[in-house]
Protein backbone atom coordinates (compact mmCIF):
# COMPACT_ATOMS: atom_id res chain seq x y z
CA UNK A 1 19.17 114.18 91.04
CA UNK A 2 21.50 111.93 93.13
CA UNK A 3 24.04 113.20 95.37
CA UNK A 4 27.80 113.13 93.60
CA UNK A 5 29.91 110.42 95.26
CA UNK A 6 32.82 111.17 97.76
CA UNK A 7 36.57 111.85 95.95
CA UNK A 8 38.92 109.28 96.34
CA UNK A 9 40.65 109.61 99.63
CA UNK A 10 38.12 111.95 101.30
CA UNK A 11 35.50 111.78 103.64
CA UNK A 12 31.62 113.01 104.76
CA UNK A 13 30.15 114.59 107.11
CA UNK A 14 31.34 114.25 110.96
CA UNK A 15 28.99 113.39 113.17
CA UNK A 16 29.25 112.78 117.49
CA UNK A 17 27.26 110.94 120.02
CA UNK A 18 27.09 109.80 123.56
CA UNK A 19 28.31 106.35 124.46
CA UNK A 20 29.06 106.47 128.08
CA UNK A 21 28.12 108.87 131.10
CA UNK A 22 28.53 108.98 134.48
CA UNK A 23 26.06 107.71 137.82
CA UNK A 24 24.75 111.75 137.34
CA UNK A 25 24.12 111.52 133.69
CA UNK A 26 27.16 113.18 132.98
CA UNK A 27 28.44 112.18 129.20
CA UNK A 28 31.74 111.18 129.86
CA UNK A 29 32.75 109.24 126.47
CA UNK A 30 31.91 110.19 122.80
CA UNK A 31 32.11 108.32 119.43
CA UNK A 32 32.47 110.36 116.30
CA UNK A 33 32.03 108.62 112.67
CA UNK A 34 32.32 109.28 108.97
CA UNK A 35 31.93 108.21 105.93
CA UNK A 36 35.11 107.82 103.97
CA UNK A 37 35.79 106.76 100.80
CA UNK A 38 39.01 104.65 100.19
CA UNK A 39 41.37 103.89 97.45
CA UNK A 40 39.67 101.29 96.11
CA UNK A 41 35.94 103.29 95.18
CA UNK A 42 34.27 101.60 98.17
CA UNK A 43 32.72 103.92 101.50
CA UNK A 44 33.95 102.84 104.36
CA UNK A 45 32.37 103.85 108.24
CA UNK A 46 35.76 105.33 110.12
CA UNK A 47 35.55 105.66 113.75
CA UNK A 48 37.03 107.87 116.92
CA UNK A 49 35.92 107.49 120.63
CA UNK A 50 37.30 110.29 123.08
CA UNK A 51 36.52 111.77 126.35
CA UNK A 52 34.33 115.22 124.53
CA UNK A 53 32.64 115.33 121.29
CA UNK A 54 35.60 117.92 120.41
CA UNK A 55 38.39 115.39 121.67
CA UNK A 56 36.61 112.55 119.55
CA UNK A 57 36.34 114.27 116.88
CA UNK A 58 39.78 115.81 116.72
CA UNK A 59 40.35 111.80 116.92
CA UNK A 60 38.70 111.18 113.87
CA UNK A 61 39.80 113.98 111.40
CA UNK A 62 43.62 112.30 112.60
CA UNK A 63 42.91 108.96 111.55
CA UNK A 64 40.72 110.30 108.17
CA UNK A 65 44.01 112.10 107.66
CA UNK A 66 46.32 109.22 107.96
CA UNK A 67 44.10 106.80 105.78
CA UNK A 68 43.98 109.51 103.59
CA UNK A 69 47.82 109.76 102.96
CA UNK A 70 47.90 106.36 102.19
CA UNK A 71 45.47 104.11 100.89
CA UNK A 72 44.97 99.93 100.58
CA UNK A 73 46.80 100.59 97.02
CA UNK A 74 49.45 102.18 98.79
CA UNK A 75 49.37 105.43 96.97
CA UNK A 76 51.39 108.30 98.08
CA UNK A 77 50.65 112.20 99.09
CA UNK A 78 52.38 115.74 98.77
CA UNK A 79 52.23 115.06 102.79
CA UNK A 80 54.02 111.93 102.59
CA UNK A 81 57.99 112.73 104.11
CA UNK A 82 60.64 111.88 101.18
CA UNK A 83 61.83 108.96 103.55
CA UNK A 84 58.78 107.25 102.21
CA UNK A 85 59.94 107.86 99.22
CA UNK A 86 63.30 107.08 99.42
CA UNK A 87 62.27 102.95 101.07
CA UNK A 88 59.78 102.46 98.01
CA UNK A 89 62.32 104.40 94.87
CA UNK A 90 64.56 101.10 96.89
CA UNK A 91 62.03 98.58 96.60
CA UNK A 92 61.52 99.19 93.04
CA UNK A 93 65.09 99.08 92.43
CA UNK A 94 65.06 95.62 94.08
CA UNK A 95 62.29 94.53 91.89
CA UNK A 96 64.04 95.60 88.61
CA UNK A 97 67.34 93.89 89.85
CA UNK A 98 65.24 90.83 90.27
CA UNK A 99 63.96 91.08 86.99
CA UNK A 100 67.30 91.27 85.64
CA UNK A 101 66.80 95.01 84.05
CA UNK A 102 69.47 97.13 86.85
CA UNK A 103 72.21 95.54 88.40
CA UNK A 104 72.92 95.46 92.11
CA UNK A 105 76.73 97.18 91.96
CA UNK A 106 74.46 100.07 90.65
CA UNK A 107 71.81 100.05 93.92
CA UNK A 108 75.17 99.96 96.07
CA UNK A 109 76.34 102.75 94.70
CA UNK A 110 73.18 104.80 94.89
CA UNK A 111 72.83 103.34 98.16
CA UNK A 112 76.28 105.16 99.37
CA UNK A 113 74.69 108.46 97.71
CA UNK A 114 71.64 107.86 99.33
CA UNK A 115 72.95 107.11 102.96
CA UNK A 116 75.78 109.92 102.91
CA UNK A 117 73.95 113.05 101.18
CA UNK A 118 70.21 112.12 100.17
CA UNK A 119 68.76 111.43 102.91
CA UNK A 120 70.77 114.08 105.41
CA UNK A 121 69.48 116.63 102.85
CA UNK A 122 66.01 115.29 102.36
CA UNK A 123 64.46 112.54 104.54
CA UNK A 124 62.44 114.71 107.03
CA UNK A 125 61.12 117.30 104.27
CA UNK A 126 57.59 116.37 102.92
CA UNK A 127 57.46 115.37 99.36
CA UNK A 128 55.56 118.34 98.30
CA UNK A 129 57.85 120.63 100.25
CA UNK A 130 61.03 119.19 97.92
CA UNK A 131 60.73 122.08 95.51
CA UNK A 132 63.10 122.89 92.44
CA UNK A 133 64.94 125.49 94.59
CA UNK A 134 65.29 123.72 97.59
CA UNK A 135 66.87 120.44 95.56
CA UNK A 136 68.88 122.70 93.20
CA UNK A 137 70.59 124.23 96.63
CA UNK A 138 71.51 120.63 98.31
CA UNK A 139 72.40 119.19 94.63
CA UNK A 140 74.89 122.54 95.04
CA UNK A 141 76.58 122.01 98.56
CA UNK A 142 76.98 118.38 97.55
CA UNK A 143 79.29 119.27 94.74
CA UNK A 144 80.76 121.54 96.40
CA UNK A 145 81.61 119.81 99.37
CA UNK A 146 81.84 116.12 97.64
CA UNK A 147 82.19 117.05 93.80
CA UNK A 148 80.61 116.53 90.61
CA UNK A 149 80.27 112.99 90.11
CA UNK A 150 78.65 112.70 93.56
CA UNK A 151 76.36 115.03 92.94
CA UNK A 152 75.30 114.45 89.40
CA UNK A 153 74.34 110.50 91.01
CA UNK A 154 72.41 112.13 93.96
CA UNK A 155 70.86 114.66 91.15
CA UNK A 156 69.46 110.41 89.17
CA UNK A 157 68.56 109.18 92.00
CA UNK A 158 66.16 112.35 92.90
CA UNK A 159 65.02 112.27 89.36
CA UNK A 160 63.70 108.74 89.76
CA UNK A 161 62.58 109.42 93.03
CA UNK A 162 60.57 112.12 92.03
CA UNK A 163 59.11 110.30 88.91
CA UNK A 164 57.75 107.67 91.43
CA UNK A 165 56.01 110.24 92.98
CA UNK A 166 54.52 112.00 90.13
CA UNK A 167 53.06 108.20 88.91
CA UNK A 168 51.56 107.64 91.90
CA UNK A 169 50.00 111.07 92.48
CA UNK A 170 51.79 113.12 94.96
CA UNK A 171 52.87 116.01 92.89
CA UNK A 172 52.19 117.15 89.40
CA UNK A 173 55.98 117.70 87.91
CA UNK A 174 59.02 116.53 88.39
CA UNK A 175 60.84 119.37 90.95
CA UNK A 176 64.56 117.93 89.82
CA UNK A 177 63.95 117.64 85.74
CA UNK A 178 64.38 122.05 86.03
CA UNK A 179 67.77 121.92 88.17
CA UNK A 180 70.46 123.25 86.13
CA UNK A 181 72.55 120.37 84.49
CA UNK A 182 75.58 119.22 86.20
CA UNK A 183 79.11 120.08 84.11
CA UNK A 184 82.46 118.48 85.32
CA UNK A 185 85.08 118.43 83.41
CA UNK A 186 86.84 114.62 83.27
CA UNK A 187 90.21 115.42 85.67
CA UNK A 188 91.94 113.70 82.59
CA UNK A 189 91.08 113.08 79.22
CA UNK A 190 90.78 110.05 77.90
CA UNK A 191 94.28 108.72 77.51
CA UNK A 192 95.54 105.50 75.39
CA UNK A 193 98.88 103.65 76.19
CA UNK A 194 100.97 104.06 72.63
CA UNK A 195 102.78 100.96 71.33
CA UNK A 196 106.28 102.02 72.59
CA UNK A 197 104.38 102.00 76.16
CA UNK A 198 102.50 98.84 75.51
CA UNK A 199 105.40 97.13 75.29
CA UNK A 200 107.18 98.69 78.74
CA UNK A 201 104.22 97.84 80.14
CA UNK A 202 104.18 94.13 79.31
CA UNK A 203 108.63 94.27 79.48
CA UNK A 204 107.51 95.55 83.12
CA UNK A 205 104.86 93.64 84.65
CA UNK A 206 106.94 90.01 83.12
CA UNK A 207 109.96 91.07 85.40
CA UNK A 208 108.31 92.13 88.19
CA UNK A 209 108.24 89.25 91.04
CA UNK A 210 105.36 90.24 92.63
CA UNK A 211 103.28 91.13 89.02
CA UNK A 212 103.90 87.60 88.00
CA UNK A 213 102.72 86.49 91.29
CA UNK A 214 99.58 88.32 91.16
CA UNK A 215 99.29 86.70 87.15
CA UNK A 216 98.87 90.29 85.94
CA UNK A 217 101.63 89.68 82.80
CA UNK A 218 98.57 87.30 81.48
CA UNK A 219 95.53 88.97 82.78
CA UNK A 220 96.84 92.57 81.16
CA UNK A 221 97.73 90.60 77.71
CA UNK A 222 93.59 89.61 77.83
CA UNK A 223 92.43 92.87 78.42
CA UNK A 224 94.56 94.61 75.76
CA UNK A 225 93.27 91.99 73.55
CA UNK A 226 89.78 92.15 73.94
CA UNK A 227 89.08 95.44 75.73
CA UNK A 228 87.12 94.12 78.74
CA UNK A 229 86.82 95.39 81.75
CA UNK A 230 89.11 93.86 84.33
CA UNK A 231 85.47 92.45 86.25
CA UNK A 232 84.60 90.54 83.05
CA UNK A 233 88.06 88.99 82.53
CA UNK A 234 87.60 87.53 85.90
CA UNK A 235 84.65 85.90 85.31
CA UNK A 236 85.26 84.01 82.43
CA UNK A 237 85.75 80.28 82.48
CA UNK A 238 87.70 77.89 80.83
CA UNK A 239 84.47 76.76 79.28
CA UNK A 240 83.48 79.78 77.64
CA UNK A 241 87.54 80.05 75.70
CA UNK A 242 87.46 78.67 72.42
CA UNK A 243 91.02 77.95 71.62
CA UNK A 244 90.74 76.73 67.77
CA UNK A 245 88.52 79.46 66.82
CA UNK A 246 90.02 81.85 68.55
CA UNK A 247 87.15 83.01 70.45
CA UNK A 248 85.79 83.59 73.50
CA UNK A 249 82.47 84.55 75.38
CA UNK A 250 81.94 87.56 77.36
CA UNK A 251 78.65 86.88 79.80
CA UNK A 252 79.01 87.92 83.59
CA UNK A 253 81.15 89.89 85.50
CA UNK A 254 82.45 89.53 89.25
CA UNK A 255 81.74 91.82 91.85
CA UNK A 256 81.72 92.30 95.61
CA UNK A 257 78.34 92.88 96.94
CA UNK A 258 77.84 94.57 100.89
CA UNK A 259 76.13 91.45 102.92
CA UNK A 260 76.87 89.16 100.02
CA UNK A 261 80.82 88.84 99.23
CA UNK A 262 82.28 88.24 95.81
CA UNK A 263 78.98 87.38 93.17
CA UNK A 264 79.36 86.24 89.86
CA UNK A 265 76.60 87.80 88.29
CA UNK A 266 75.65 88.81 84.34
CA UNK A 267 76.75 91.94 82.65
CA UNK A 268 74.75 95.00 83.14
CA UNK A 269 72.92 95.15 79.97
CA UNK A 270 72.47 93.25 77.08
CA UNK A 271 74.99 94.99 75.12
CA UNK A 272 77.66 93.61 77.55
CA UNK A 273 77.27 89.76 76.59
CA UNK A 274 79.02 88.92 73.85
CA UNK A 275 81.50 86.83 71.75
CA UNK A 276 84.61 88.26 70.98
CA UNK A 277 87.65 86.89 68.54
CA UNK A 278 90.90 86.82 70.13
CA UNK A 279 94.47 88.00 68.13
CA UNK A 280 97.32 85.69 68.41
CA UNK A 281 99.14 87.18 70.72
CA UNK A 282 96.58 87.34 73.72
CA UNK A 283 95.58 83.44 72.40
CA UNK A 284 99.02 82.39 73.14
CA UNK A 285 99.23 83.06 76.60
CA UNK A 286 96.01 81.12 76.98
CA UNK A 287 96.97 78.07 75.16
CA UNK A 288 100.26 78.09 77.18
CA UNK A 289 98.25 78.09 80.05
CA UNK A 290 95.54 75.59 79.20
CA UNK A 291 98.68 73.20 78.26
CA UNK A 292 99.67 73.05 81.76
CA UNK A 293 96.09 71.51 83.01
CA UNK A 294 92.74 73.25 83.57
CA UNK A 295 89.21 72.54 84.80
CA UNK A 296 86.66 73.77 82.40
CA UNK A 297 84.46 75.36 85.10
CA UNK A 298 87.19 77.41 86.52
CA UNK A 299 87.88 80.40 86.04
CA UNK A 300 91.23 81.55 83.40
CA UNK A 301 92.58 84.08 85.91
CA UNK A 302 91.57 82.08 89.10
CA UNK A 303 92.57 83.06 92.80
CA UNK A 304 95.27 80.16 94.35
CA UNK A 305 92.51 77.81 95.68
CA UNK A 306 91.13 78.26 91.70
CA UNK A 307 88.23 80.48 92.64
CA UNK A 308 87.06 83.90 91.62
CA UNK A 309 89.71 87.26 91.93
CA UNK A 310 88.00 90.14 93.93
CA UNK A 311 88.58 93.35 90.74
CA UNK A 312 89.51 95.68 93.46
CA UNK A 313 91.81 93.86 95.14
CA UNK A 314 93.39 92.84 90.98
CA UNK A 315 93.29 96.55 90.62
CA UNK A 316 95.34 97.71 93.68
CA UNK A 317 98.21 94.77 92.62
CA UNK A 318 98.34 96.27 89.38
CA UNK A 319 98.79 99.69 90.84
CA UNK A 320 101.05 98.48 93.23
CA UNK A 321 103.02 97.45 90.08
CA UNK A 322 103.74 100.39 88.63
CA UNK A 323 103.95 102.64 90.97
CA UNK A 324 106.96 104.72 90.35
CA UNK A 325 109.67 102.64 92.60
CA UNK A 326 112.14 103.80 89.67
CA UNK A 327 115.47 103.24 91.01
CA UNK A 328 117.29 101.56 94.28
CA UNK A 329 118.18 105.19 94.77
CA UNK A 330 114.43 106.53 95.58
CA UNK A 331 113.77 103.06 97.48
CA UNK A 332 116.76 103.81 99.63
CA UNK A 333 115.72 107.63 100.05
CA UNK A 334 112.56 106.25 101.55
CA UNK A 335 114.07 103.62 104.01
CA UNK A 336 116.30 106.53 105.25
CA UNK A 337 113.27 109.09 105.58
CA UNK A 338 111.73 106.16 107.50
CA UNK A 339 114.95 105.55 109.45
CA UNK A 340 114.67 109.50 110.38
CA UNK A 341 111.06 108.99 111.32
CA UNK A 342 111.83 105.77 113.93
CA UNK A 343 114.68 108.06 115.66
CA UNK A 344 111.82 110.64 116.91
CA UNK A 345 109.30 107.05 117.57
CA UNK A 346 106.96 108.92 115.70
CA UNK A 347 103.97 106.84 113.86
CA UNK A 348 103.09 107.16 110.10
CA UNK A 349 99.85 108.34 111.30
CA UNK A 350 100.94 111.19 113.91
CA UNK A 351 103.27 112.52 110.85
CA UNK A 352 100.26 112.88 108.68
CA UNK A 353 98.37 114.63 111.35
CA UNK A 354 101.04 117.25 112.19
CA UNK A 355 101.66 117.78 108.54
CA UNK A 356 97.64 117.03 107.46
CA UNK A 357 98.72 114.55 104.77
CA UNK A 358 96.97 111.28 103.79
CA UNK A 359 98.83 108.55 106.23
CA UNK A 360 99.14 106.28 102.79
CA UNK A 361 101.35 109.43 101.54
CA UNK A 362 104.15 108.86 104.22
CA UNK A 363 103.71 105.21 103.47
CA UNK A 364 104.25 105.83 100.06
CA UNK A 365 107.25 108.10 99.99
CA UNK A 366 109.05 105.49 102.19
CA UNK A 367 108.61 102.55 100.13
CA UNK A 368 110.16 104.40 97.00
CA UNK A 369 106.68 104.57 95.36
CA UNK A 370 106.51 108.64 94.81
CA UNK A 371 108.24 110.77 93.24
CA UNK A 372 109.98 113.35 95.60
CA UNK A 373 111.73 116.78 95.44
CA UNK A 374 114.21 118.80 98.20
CA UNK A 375 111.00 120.61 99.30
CA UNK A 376 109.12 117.65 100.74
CA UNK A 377 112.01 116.09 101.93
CA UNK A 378 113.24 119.11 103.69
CA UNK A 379 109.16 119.41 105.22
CA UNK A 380 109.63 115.94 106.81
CA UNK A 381 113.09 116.26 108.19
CA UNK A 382 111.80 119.45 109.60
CA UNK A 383 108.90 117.66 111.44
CA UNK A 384 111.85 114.69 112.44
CA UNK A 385 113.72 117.75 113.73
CA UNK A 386 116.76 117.79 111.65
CA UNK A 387 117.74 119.43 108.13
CA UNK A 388 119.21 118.30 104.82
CA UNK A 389 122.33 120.80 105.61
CA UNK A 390 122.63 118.36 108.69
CA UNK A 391 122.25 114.60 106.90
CA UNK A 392 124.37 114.88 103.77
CA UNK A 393 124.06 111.25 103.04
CA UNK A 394 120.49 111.40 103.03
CA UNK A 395 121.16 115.14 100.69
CA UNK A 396 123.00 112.26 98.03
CA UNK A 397 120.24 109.54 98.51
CA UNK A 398 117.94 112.47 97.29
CA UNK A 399 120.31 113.98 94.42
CA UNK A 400 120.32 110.19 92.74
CA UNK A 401 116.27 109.95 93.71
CA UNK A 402 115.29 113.06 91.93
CA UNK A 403 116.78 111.21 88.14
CA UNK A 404 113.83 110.19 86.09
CA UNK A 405 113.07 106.50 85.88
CA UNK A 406 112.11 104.58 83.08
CA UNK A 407 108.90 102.78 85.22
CA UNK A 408 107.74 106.97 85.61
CA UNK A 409 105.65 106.42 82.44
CA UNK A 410 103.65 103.35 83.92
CA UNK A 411 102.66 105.40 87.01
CA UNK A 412 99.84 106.83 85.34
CA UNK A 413 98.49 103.89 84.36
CA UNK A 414 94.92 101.88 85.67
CA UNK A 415 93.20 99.07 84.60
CA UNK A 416 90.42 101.21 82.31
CA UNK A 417 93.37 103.01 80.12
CA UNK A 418 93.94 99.13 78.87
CA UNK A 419 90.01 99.31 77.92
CA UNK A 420 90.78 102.73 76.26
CA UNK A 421 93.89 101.28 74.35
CA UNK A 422 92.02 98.85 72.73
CA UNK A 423 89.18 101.19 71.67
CA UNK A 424 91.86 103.56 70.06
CA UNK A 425 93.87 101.20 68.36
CA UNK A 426 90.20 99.95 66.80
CA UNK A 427 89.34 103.48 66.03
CA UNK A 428 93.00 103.72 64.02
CA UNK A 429 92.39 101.01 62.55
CA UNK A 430 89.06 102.37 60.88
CA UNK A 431 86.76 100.37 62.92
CA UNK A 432 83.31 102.60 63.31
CA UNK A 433 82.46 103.80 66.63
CA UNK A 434 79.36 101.18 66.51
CA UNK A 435 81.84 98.37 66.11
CA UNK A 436 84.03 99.50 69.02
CA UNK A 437 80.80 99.74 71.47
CA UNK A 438 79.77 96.31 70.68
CA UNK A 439 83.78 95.63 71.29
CA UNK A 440 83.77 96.78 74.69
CA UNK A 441 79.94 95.53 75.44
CA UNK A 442 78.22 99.08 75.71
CA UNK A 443 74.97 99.90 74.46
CA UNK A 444 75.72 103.89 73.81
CA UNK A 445 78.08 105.03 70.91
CA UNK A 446 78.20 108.33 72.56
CA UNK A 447 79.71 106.80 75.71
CA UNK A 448 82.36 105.37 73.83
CA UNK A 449 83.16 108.21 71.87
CA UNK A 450 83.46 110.60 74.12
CA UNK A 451 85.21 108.37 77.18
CA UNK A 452 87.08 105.85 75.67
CA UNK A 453 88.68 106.89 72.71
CA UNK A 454 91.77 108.69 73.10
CA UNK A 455 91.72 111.90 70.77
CA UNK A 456 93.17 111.74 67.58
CA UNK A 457 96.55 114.35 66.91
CA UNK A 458 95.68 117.48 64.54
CA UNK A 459 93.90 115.78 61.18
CA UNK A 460 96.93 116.65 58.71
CA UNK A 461 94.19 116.38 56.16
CA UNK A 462 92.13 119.16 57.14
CA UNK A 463 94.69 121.54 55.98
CA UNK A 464 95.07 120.23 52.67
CA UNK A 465 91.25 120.53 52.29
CA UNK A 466 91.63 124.19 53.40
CA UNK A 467 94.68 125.35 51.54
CA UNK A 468 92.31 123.86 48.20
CA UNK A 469 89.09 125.69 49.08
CA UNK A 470 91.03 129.06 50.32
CA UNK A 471 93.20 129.28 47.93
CA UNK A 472 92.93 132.56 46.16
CA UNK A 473 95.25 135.13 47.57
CA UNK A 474 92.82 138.14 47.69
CA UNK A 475 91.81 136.07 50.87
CA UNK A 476 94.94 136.47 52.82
């Protein structure tokens, strides 16, 4: 009967011999060989030389160790550290971005998670040493320490980690699939502008000096009538605007890439390319626009040398917009806080660190961009070293500050909830939730259900329906 063959990443029988001695006959040097059988089926002679038979041998079972961990396909082991893991989970990622399947925004932002909390937590362990309990505990003192969101991303990116390594061999089960899902609720839920606050918002942004400048009156008009996202609105060029039909195509998106700068670059799945119809009222500012003189490969909301707008930089000059200046009166309150401030040459920054605020809080409160009351006000005067009791013109700057303002119902306001307007005024308007996804370019109905569309008041219906089926008084 013929001897069985060697598993797959082991190895024979060690044997030792003599290669070298000394002028007395001493053996000074010893080889020590095996038999191994590699990844690919074929035995293979593997070699150690050292001083003793023990020393060469010890030599050996190293390097049989090392070859086993990895072999010429590259497999991986329970022995292999999660670092490993972590460079070839990356690799793969590249590939699939490559192959247009993932998109690269979504490697930078695992690559954050992975750089700040995965591998801190997990780099050094070995894979089979990353057990259910010891991933559920980091997965916990992430959220605690960095919320949620963070730590349902770190909690993905595990899970495909660890699916790598159950394809290729090193474990047997997933160790993350048994963690405890993650539960957040959304800080706010999801929120529609109603028409009365449409219309401030456009009233708003078309007298605002600095909105205009930024083209935001035109850019907002777009996204409220197509529900984009503000990334896709900058990408699209003149080409792609078809201003009899009314249409317009919806195929990349712009982002800024670490290494790489601003990319134009297609949507992130299929769902997101698409060709939308445009009302009148977000055609008109278009045509108006087209009137004036265009070239057909630039973009519609172009920077001022007619190149692509950076979203986050679109984003923070729409929030700059409506931030809650509200009056001269709370713009002057600021400019005498800061006035106060100068008198005791103390920085924004050495404020925030005596009173262990953000530094953009100061900045805010003395541009007239935040909403103050007498307590805050009296906690900054008392770090300038002076009182409201001793600065009564600064006690009437506040008295007049503390009146609402009409621009106090934009402050809330970001470039998604124009996203989310569109899908609930679609959703009022009967549309079905399938119709609305393929609206805003997403693949999942559940995703737009649940995020973007603004819940519906109390269904007056319902308690018709209810006063007809209950409706015999030995009930009540």
């Amino acid at each position: 009967m013929p001897r069985p063959p060697l598993p797959i990443g082991s190895w024979g029988k060690i044997s030792t011999k003599v290669t070298k001695t000394d002028a007395k006959g001493k053996a000074i040097g010893h080889m020590a060989k095996a038999n191994f059988r590699d990844h690919d089926g074929q035995v293979r002679d593997v070699r150690a030389a050292g001083r003793t038979a023990s020393a060469a041998e010890q030599a050996l079972l190293a390097k049989l160790r090392d070859r086993a961990k990895v072999g010429q396909a590259g497999a991986l082991t329970a022995m292999h550290k999660v670092s490993h893991l972590i460079d070839l989970w990356e690799k793969k990622f590249e590939e699939r971005i490559v192959d247009g399947t993932r998109s690269p925004t979504s490697l930078d932002t695992y690559r954050r998670a992975i750089r700040n909390h995965i591998r801190p937590a997990f780099a050094e362990l070995r894979i089979g040493e990353a057990t259910t309990q010891r991933i559920d505990t980091a997965i916990t003192k992430i959220k605690d320490r960095s919320g949620a969101p963070t730590a349902k991303t770190c909690r993905a990116v595990l899970s495909g980690m660890m699916k790598i390594a159950v394809r290729y061999g090193a474990i047997s089960v997933n160790p993350v699939r048994e963690i405890e899902a993650i539960e957040a609720k959304p800080k706010n839920p999801p929120r529609a502008l109603t028409t009365e606050e449409v219309t401030l918002l456009r009233a708003s942004l078309a007298a605002d000096p600095g909105a205009v400048r930024a083209d935001l009156p035109d850019l907002t008009t777009f996204m409220l009538g197509t529900g984009v996202r503000i990334g896709e609105a900058l990408a699209v060029l003149w080409h792609q605007v078809d201003l009899e039909t009314g249409t317009v195509e919806i195929t990349h998106t712009i982002a800024r890439l670490p290494g790489e700068g601003l990319i134009r670059k297609v949507t992130k799945s299929r769902a997101g390319e698409r060709v939308l119809s445009l009302p009148n009222w977000a055609l008109a500012p278009l045509r108006s626009r087209f009137a004036v003189g265009v070239r057909l490969d630039e973009p519609i909301f172009a920077d001022t040398l007619g190149g692509h707008r950076d979203p986050s930089n679109t984003r923070r000059s729409l929030r700059v917009a409506l931030s809650p200046v509200g009056s001269t009166a709370r713009r002057d309150l600021g400019l005498a806080l800061r006035a106060h401030r100068r008198t005791t040459r103390m920085s924004r920054k050495e404020v925030a660190v005596t009173l262990g605020w953000p530094q953009t809080r100061i900045e805010l409160i003395e541009t007239g961009r935040i909403k103050v009351d007498a307590e805050l006000v009296s906690t900054l005067l008392e770090t300038y070293g002076t009182t409201l009791d001793d600065t009564p013109e600064l006690r009437a700057h506040l008295e007049a500050a503390l009146r609402p303002a009409e621009s106090d119902k934009l402050a809330w306001i970001r470039s998604h909830a124009l996203r989310k307007t569109t899908a609930t005024a679609l959703d009022d308007a009967g549309h079905t939730a399938r119709q609305i996804a393929d609206q805003l370019g997403q693949a999942k109905v559940s995703i737009t259900q649940d995020v973007y569309l603004g819940r519906r008041a109390a269904n007056p219906a319902a308690a018709e329906a209810l006063e007809q089926a209950f409706d015999d008084p030995g009930l009540l």
